[in-house]
PDB file of N, CA and C in Angstrom:
ATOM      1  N   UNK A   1      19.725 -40.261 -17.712  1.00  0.00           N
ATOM      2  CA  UNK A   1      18.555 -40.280 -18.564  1.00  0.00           C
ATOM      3  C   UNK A   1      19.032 -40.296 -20.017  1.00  0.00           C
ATOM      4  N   UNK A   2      18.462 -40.817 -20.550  1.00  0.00           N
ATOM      5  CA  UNK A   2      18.992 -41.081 -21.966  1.00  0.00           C
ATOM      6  C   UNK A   2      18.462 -39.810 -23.078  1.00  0.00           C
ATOM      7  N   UNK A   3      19.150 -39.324 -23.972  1.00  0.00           N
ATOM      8  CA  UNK A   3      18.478 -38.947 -25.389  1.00  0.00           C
ATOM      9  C   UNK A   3      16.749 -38.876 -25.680  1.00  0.00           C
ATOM     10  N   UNK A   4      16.901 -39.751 -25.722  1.00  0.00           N
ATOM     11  CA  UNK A   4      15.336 -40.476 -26.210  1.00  0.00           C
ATOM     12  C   UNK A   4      13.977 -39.945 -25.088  1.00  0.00           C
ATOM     13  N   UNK A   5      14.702 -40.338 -24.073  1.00  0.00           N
ATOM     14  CA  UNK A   5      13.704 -40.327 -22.648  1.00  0.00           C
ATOM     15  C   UNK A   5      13.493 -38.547 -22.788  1.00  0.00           C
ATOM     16  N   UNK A   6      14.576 -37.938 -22.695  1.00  0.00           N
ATOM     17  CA  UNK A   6      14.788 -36.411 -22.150  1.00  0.00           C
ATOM     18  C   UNK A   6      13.856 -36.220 -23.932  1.00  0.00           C
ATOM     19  N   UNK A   7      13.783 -36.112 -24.466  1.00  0.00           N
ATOM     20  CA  UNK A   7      12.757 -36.186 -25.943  1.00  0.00           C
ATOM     21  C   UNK A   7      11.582 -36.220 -25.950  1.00  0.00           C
ATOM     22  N   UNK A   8      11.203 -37.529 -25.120  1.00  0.00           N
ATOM     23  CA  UNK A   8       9.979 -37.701 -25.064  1.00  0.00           C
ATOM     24  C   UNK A   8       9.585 -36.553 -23.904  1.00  0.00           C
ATOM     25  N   UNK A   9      10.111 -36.802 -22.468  1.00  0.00           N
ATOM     26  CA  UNK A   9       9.490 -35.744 -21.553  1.00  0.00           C
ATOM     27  C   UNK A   9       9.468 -34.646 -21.731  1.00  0.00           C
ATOM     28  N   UNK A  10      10.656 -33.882 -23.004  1.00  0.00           N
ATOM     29  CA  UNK A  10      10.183 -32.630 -23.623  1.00  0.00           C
ATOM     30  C   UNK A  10       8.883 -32.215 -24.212  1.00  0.00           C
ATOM     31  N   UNK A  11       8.517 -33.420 -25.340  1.00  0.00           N
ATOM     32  CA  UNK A  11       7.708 -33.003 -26.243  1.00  0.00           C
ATOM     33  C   UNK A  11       6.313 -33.069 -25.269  1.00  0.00           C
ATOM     34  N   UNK A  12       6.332 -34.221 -24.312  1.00  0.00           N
ATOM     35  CA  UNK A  12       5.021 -33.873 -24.023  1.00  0.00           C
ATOM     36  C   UNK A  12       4.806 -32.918 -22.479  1.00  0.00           C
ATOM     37  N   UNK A  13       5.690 -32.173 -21.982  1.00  0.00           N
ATOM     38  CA  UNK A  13       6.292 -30.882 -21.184  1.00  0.00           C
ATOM     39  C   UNK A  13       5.234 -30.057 -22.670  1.00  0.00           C
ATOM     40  N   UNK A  14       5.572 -29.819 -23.923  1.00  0.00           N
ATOM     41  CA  UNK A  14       5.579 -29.155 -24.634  1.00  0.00           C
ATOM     42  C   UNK A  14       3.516 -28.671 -24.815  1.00  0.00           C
ATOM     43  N   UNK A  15       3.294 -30.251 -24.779  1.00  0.00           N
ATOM     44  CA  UNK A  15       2.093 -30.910 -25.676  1.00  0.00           C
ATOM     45  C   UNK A  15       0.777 -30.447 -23.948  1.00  0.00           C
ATOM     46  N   UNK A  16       1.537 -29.937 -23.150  1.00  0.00           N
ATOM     47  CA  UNK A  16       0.253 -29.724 -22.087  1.00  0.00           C
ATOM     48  C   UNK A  16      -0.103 -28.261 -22.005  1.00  0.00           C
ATOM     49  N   UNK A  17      -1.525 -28.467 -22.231  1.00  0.00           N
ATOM     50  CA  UNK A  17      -2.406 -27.600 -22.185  1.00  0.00           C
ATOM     51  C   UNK A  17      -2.785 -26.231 -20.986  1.00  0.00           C
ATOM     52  N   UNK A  18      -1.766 -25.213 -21.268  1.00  0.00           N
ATOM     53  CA  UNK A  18      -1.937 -23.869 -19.656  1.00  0.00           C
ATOM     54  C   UNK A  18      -2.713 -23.042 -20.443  1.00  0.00           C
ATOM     55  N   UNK A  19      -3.347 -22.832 -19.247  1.00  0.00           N
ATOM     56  CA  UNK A  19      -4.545 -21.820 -19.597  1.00  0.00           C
ATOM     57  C   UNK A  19      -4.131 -20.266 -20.437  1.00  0.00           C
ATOM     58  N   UNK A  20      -4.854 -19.829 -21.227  1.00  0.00           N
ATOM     59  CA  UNK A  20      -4.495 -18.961 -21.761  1.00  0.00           C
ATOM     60  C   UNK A  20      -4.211 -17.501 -20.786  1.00  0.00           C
ATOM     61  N   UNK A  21      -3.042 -16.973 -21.096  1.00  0.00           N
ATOM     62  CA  UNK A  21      -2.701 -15.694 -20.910  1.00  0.00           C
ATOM     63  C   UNK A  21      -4.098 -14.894 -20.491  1.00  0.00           C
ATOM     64  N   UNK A  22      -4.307 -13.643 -19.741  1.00  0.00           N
ATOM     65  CA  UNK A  22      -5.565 -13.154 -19.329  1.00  0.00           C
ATOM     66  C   UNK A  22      -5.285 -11.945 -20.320  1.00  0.00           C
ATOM     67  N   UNK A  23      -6.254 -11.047 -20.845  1.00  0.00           N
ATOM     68  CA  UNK A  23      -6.031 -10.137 -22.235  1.00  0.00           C
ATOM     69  C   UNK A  23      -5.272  -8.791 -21.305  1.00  0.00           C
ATOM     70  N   UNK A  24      -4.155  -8.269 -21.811  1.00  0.00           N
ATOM     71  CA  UNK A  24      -3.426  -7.487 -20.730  1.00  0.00           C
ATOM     72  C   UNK A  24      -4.445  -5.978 -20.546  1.00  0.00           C
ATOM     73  N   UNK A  25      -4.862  -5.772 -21.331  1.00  0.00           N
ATOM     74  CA  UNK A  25      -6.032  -4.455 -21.424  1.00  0.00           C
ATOM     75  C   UNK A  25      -6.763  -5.119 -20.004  1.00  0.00           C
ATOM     76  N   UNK A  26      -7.114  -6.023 -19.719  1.00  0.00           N
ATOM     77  CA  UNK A  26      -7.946  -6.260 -18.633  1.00  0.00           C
ATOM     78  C   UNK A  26      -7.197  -6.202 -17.326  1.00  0.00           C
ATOM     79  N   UNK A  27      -6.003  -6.463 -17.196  1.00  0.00           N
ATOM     80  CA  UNK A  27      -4.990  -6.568 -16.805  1.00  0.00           C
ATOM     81  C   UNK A  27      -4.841  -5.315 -16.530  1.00  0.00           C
ATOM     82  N   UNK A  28      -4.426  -4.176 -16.654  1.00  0.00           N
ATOM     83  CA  UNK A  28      -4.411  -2.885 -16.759  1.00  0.00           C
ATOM     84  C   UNK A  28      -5.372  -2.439 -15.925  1.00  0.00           C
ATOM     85  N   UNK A  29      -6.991  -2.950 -16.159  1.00  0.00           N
ATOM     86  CA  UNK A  29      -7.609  -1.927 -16.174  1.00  0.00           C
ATOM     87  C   UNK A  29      -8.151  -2.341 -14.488  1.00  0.00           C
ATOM     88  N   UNK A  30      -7.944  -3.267 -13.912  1.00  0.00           N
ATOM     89  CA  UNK A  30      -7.988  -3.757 -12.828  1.00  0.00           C
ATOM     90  C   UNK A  30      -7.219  -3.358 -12.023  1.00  0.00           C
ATOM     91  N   UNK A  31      -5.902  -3.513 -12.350  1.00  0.00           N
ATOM     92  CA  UNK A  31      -4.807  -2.574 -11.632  1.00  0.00           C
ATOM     93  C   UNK A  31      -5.434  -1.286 -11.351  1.00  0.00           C
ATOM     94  N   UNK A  32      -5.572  -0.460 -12.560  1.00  0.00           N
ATOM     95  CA  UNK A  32      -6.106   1.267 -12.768  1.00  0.00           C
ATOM     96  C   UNK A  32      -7.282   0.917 -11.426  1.00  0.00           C
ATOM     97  N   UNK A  33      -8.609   0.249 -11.980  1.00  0.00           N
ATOM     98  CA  UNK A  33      -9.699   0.157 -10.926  1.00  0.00           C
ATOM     99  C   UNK A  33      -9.035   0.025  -9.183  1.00  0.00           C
ATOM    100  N   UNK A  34      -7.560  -0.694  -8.559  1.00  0.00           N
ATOM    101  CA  UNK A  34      -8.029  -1.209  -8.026  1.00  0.00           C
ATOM    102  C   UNK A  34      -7.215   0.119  -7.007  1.00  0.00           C
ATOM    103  N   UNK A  35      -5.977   0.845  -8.049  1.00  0.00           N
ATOM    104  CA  UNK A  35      -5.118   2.299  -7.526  1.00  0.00           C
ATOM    105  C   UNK A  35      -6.589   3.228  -7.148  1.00  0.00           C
ATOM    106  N   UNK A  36      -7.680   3.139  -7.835  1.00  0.00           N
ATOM    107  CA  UNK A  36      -8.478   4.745  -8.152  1.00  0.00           C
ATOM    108  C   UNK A  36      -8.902   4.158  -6.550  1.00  0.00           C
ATOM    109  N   UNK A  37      -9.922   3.093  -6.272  1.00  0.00           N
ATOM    110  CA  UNK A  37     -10.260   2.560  -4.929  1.00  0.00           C
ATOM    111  C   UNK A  37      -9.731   2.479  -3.784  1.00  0.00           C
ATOM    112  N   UNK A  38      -8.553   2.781  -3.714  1.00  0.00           N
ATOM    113  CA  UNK A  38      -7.239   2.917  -2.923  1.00  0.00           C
ATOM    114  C   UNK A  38      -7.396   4.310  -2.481  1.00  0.00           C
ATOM    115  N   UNK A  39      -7.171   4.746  -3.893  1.00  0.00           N
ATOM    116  CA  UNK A  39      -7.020   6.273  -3.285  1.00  0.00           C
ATOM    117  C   UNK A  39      -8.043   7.281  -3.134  1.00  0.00           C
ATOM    118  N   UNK A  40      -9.328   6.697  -3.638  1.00  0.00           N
ATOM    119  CA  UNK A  40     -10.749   7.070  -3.023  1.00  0.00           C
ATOM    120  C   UNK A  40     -10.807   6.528  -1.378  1.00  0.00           C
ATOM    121  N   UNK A  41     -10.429   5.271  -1.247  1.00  0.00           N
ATOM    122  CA  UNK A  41     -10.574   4.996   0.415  1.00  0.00           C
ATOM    123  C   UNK A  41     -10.003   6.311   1.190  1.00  0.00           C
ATOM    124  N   UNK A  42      -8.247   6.549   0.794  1.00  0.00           N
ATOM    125  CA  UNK A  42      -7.265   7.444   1.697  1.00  0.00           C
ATOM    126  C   UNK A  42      -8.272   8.524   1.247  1.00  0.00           C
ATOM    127  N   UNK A  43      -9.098   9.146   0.558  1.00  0.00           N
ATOM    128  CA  UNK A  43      -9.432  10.545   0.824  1.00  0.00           C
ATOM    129  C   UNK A  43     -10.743  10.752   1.598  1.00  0.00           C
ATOM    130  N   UNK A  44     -11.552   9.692   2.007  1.00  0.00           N
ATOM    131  CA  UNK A  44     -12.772   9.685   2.697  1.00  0.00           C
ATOM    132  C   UNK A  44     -12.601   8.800   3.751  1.00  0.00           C
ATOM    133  N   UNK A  45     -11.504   8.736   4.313  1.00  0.00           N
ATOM    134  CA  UNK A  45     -11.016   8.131   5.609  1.00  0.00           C
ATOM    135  C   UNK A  45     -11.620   8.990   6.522  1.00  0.00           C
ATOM    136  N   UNK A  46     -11.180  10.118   6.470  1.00  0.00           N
ATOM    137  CA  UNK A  46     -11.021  11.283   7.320  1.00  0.00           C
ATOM    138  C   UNK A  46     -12.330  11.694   7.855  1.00  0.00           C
ATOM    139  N   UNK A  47     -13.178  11.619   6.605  1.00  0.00           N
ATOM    140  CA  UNK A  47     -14.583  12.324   6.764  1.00  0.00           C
ATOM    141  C   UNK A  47     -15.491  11.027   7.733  1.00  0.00           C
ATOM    142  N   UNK A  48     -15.099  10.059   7.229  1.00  0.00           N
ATOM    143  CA  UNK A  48     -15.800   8.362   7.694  1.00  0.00           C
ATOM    144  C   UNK A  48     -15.634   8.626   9.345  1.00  0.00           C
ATOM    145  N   UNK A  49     -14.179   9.149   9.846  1.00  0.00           N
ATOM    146  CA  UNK A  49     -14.206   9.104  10.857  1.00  0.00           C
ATOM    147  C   UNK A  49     -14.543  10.372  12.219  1.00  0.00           C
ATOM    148  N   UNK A  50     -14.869  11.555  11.386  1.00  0.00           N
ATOM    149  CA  UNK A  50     -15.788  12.599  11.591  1.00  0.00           C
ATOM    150  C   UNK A  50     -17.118  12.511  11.605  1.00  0.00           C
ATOM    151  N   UNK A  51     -17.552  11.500  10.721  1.00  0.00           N
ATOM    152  CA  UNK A  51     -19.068  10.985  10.561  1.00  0.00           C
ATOM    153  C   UNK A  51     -19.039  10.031  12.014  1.00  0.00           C
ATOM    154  N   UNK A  52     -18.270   9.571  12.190  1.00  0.00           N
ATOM    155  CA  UNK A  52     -18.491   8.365  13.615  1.00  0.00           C
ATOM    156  C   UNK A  52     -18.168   9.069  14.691  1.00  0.00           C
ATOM    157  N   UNK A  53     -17.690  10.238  15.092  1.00  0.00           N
ATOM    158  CA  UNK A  53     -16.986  10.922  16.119  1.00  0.00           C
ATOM    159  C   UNK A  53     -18.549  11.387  16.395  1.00  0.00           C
ATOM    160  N   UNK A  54     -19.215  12.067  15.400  1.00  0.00           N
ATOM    161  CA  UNK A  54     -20.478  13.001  15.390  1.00  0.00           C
ATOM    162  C   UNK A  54     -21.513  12.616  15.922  1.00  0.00           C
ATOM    163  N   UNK A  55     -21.662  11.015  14.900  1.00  0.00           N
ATOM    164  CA  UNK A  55     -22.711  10.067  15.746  1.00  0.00           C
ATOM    165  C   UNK A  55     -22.900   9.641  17.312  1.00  0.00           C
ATOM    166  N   UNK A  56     -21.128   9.557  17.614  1.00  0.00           N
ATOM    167  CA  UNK A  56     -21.225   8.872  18.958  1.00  0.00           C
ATOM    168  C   UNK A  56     -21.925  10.777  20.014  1.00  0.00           C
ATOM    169  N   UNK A  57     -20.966  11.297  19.505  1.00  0.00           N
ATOM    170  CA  UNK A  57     -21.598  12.905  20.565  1.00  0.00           C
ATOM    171  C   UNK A  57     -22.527  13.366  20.443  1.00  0.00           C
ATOM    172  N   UNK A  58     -23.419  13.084  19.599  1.00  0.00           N
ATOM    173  CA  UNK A  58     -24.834  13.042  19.218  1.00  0.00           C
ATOM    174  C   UNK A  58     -25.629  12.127  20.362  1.00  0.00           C
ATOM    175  N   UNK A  59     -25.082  10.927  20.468  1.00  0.00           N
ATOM    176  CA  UNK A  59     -25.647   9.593  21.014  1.00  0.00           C
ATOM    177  C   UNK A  59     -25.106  10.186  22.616  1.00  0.00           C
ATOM    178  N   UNK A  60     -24.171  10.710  22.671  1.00  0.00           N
ATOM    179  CA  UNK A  60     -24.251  11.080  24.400  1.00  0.00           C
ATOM    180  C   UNK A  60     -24.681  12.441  24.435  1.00  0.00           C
ATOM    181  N   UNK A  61     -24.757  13.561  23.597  1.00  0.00           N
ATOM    182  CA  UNK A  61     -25.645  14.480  24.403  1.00  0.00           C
ATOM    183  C   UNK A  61     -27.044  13.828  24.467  1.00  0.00           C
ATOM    184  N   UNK A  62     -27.703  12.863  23.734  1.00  0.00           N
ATOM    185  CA  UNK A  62     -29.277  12.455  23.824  1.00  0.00           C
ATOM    186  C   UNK A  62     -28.961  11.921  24.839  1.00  0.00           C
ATOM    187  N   UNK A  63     -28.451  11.079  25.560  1.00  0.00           N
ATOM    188  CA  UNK A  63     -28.772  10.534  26.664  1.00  0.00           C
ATOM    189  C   UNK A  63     -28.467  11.171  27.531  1.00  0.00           C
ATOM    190  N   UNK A  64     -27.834  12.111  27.936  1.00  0.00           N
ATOM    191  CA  UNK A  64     -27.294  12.838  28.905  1.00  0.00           C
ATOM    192  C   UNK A  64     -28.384  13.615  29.187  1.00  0.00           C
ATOM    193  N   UNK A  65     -29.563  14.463  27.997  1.00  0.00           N
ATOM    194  CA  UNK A  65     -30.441  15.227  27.725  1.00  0.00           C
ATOM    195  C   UNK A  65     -31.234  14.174  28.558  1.00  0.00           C
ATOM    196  N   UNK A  66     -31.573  13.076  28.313  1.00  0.00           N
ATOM    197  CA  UNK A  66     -32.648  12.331  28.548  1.00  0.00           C
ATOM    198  C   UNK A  66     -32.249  12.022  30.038  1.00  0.00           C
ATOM    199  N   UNK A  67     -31.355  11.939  30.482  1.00  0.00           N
ATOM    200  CA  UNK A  67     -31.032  11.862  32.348  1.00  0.00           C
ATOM    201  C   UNK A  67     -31.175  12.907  33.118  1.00  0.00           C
ATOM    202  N   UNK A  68     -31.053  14.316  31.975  1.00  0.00           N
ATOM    203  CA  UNK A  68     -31.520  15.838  33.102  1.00  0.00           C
ATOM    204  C   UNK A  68     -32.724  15.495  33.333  1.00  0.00           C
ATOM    205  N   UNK A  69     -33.451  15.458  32.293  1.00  0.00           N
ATOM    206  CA  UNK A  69     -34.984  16.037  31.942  1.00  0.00           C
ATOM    207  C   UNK A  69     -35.366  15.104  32.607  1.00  0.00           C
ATOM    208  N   UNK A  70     -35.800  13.658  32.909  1.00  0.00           N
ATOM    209  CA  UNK A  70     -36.107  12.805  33.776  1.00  0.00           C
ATOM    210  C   UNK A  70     -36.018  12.479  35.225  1.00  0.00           C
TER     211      UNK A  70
END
């Protein structure tokens, strides 16, 4: 490739238009948002699945209730 050529494909390498950088404060604060959501999930895991344990033994003493009594 010649001088000239490697010149030209520089300048216009140079001359194309990438989207601007995203503002790093936003950048940050998405990260921050996305750690706090993370670690709100891991602390109401536990309870989510105490809430579904409850429902289901709820849902079989009613029917179990409803097969004496009948």
């Amino acid at each position: 490739m010649k001088e000239t050529e490697l010149q030209t494909c520089l300048r216009s390498m140079g001359e194309q238009n990438d989207p601007p950088l995203p503002n790093p404060g936003l950048i940050w604060f998405r990260a921050e948002l996305q750690r706090r959501l993370a670690a709100e999930e891991r602390a109401v895991r536990p309870v989510r699945i105490v809430e579904r344990l409850a429902c289901a033994a709820c849902l079989l003493a009613a029917v179990v209730i409803a097969a004496v009594k009948f």
